[in-house]
Protein backbone atom coordinates (compact mmCIF):
# COMPACT_ATOMS: atom_id res chain seq x y z
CA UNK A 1 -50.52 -56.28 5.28
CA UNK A 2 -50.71 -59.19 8.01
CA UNK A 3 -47.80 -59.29 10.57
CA UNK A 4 -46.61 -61.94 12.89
CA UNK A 5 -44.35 -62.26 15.70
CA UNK A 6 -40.68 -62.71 15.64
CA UNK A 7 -38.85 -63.45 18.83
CA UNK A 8 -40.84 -60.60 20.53
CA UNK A 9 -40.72 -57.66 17.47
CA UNK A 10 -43.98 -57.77 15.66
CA UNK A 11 -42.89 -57.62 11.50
CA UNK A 12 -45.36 -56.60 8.59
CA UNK A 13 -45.81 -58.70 5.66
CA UNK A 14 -47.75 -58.97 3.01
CA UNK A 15 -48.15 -62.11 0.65
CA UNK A 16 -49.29 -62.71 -2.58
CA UNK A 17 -50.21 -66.25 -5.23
CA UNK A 18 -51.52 -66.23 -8.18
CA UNK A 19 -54.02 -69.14 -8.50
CA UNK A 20 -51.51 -71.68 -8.91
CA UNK A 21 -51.53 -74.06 -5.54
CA UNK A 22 -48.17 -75.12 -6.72
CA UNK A 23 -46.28 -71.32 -7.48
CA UNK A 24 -42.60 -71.37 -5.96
CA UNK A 25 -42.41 -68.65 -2.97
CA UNK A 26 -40.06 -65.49 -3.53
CA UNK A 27 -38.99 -63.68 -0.64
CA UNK A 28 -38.04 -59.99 -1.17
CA UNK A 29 -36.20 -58.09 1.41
CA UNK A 30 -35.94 -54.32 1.05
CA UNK A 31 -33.14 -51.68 1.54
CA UNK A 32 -32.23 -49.37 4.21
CA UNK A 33 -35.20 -46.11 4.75
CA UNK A 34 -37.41 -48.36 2.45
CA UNK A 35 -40.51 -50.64 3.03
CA UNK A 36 -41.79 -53.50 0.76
CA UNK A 37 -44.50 -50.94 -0.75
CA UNK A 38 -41.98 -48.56 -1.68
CA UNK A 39 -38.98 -51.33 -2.89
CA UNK A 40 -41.80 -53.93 -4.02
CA UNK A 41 -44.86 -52.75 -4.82
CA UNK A 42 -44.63 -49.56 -6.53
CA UNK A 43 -41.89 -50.44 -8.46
CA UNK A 44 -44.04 -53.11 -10.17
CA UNK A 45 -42.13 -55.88 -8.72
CA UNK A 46 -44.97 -58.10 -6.87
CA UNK A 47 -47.09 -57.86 -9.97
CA UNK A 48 -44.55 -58.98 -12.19
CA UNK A 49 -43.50 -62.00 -9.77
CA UNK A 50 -47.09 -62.98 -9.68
CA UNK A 51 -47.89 -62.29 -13.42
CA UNK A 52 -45.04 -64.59 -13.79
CA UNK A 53 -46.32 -67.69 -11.70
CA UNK A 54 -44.60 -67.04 -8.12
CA UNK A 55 -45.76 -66.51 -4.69
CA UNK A 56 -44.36 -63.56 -3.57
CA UNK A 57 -43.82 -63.01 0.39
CA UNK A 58 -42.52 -59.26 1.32
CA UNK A 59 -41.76 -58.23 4.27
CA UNK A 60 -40.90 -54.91 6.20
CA UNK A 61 -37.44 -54.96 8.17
CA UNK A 62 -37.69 -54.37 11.75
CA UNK A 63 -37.66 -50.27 12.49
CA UNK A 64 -39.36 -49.58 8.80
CA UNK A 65 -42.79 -49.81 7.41
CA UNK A 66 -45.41 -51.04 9.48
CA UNK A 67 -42.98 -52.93 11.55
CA UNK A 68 -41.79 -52.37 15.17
CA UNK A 69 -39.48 -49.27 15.56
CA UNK A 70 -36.74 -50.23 17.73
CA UNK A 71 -34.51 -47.47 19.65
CA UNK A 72 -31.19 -49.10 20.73
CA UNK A 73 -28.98 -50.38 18.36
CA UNK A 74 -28.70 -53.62 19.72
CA UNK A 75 -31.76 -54.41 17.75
CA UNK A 76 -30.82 -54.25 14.90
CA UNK A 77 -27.85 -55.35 12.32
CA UNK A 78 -27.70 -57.99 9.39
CA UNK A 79 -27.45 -61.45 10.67
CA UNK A 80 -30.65 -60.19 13.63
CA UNK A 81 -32.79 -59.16 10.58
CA UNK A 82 -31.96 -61.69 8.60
CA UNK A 83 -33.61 -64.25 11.23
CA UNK A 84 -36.86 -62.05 10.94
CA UNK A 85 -37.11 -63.44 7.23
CA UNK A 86 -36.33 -66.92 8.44
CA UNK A 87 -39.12 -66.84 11.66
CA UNK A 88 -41.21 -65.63 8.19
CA UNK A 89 -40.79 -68.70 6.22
CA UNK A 90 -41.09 -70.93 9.39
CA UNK A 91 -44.31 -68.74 10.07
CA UNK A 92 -45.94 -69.31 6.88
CA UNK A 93 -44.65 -73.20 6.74
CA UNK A 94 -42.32 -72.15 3.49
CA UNK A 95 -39.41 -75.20 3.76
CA UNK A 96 -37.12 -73.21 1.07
CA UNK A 97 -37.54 -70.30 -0.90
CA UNK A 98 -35.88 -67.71 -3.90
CA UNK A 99 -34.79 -64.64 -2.29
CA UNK A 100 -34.20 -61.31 -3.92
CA UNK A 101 -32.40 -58.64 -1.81
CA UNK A 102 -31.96 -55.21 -2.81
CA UNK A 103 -29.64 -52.45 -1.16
CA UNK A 104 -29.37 -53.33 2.84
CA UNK A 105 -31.89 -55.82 1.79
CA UNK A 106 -28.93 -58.07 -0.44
CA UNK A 107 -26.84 -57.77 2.61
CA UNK A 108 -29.32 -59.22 5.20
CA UNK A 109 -30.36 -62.02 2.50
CA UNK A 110 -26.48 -63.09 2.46
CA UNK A 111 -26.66 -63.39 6.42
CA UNK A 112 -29.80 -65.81 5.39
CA UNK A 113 -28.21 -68.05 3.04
CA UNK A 114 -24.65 -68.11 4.90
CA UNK A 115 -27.14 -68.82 7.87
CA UNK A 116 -29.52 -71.05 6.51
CA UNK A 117 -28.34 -72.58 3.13
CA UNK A 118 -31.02 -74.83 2.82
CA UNK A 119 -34.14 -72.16 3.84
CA UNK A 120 -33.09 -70.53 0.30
CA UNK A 121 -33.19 -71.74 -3.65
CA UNK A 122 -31.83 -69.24 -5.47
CA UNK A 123 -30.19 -65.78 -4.43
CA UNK A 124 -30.14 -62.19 -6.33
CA UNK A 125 -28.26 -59.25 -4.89
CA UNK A 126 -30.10 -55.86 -6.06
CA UNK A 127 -28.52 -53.05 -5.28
CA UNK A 128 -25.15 -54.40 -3.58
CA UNK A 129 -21.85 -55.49 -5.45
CA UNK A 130 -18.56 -55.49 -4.02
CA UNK A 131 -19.22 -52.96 -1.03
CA UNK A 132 -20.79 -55.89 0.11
CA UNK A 133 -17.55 -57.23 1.31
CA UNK A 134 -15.82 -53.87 1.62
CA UNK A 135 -18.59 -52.60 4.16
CA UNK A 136 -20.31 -49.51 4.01
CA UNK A 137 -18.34 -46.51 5.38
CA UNK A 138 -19.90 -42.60 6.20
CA UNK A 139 -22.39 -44.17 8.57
CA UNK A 140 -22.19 -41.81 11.20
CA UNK A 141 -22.53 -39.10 9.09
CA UNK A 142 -26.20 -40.23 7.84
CA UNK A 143 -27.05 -41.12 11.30
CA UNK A 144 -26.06 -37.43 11.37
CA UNK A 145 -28.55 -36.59 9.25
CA UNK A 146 -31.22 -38.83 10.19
CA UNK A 147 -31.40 -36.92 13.78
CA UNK A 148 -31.21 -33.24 12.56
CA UNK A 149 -33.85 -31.13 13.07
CA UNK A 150 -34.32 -30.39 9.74
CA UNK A 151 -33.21 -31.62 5.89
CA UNK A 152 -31.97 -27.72 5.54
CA UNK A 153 -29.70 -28.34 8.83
CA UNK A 154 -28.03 -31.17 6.73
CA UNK A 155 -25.11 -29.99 4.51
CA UNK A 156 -23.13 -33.43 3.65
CA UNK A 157 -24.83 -34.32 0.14
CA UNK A 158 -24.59 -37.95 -0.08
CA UNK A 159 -26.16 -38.60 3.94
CA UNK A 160 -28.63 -35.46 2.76
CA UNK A 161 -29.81 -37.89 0.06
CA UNK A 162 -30.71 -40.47 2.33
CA UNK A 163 -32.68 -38.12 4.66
CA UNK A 164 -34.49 -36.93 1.89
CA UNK A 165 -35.49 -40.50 1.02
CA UNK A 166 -36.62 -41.33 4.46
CA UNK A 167 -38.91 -38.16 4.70
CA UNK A 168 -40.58 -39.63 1.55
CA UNK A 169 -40.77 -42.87 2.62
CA UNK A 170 -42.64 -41.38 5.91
CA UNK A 171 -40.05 -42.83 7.77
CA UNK A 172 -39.15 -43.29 12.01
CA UNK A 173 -36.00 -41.21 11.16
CA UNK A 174 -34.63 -42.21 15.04
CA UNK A 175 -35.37 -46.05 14.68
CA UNK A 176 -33.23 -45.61 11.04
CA UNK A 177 -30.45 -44.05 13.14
CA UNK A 178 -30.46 -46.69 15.41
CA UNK A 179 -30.57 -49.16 12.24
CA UNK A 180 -27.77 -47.24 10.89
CA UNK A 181 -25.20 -47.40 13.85
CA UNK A 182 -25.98 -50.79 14.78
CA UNK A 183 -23.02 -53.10 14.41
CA UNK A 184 -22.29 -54.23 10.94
CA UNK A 185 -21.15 -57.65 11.11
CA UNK A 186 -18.74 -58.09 8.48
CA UNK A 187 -18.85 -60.32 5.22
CA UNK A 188 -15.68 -61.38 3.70
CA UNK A 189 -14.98 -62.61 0.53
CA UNK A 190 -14.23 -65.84 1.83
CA UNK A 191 -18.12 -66.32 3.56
CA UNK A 192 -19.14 -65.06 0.10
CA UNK A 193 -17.56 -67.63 -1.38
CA UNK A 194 -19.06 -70.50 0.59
CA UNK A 195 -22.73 -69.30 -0.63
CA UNK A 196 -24.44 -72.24 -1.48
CA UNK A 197 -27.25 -71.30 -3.80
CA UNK A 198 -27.21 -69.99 -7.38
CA UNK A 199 -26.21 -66.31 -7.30
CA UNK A 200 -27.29 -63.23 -9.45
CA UNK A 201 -25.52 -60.04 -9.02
CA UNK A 202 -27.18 -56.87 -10.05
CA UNK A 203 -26.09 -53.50 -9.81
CA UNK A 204 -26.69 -50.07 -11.47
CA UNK A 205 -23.89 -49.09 -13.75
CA UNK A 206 -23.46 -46.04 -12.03
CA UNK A 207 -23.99 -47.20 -8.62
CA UNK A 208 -21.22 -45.86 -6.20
CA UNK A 209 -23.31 -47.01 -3.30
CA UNK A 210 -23.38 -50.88 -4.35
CA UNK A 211 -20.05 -51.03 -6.00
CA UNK A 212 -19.70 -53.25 -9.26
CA UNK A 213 -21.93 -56.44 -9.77
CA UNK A 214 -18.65 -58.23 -11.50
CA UNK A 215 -16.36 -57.99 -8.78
CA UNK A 216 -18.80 -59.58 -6.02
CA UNK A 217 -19.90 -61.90 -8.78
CA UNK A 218 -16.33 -63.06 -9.14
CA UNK A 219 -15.84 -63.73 -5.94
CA UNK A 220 -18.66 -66.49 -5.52
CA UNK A 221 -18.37 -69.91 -7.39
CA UNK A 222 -20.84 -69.94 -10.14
CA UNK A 223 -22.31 -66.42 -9.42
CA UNK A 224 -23.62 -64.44 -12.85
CA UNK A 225 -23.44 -60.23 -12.96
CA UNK A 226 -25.89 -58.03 -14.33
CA UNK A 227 -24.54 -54.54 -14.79
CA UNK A 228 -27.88 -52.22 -15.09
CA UNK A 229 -27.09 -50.37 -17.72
CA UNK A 230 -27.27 -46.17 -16.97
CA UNK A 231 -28.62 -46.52 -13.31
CA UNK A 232 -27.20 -45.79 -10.38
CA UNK A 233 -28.42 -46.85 -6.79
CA UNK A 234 -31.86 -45.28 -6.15
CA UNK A 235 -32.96 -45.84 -10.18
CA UNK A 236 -31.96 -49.17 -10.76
CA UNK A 237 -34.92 -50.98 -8.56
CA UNK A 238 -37.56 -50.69 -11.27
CA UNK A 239 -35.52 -51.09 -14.46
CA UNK A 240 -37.11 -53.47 -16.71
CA UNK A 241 -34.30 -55.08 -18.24
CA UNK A 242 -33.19 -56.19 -14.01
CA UNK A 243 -36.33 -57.50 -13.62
CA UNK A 244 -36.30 -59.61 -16.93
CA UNK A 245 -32.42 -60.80 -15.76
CA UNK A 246 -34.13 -61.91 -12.46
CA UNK A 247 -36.87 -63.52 -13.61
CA UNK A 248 -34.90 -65.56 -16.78
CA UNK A 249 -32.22 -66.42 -13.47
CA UNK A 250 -35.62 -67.40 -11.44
CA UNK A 251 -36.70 -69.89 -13.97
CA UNK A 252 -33.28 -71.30 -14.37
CA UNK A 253 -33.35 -72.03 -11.03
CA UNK A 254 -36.83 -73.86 -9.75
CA UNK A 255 -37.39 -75.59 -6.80
């Protein structure tokens, strides 16, 4: 991966073309405890993009991957991440790009369109329905979680989960606390409903984390839903039938 520097915090990224001089430029933005290899890579997602004709940009958030871990919780939060992925596209000279979120990653590519309508073509939400606009609640508890000494010292199951994840992912489990209690600027439905770009909505059926594609969906003009049928948060990434809704909502959507 190359990295560059963004307003002081040095940010991993790796980028990809097929041979095409001309392929449109995706930017993917992972979720929370994740890293573009984990979210991106492994799930089959940058091959596929490419395969397909695209340039695909990933990058890591701040405090994951081979990004900068950051302590305080000041550096971190949505709308400050989301201007990572914008220094990224002014970095590589990218005027306006698709942008596929998934998980915390849906949330800071809202802050980037809301922010920057004309930085981004097209928009898909992975991961994220209506919680989107309802926030995310049991923070503290993960944060919890994130600091104990051990995964066996953790006994609420759903923050449990998320340390478990973070162990695999070889994660800094105190720069994911910090990431975790920063302040969560809110989206309401009424900033949803200014998004500018074309909007696809996809969520696991069963995803209690995300909340239901249709109910985000409804709230933005033109938006489209894609419920993933029998996944729920941490299955749906790699589903085959979400990336063929993505990439049939890419294509109706060029620059």
């Amino acid at each position: 991966m190359k990295t560059f520097d963004s307003d002081g915090v040095t940010i991993a990224y790796l980028d990809e073309a097929p041979a095409s001089p001309d392929a449109e430029p995706v930017l993917l933005i992972h979720g929370f405890a994740s890293n573009s290899t984990v979210n991106w890579v492994d799930s089959g997602w940058v091959a596929d993009l490419v395969a397909a004709g695209y340039r695909v940009i990933a990058l890591d958030n701040r405090g994951h991957g081979r990004s900068d871990k950051l302590y305080g919780i000041e550096d971190y939060g949505a709308p400050l991440m989301a201007e990572d992925a914008r220094r990224l596209l002014d970095h590589l000279e990218i005027p306006r790009a698709h942008v596929i979120g998934y998980s915390m990653g849906a949330r800071i590519a809202a802050f980037l369109a809301l922010a920057h309508p004309d930085r981004v073509q097209s928009l898909v939400f992975g991961g994220l329905g209506i919680n989107m606009v309802r926030g995310m609640a049991g923070t503290g508890p993960i944060a919890h979680a994130l600091e104990a000494a051990s995964v066996e010292d953790v006994k609420n199951q759903a923050a449990r989960t998320f340390r478990v994840f973070a162990e695999q992912t070889k994660s800094d489990l105190r720069a994911l606390a910090a990431c975790i209690r920063s302040a969560r600027a809110p989206i309401t439905a009424e900033a949803v409903a200014t998004l500018k770009p074309p909007v696809l909505v996809a969520v696991g059926e069963h995803d209690v984390v995300g909340g239901p594609a249709p109910d985000l969906a409804a709230l933005i003009p033109g938006a489209e839903a894609y419920v993933i049928e029998g996944r729920e948060h941490m299955k749906a990434v790699g589903d085959r039938t979400f990336k063929a809704a993505t990439l049939a909502f890419l294509a109706r959507h060029r620059l």
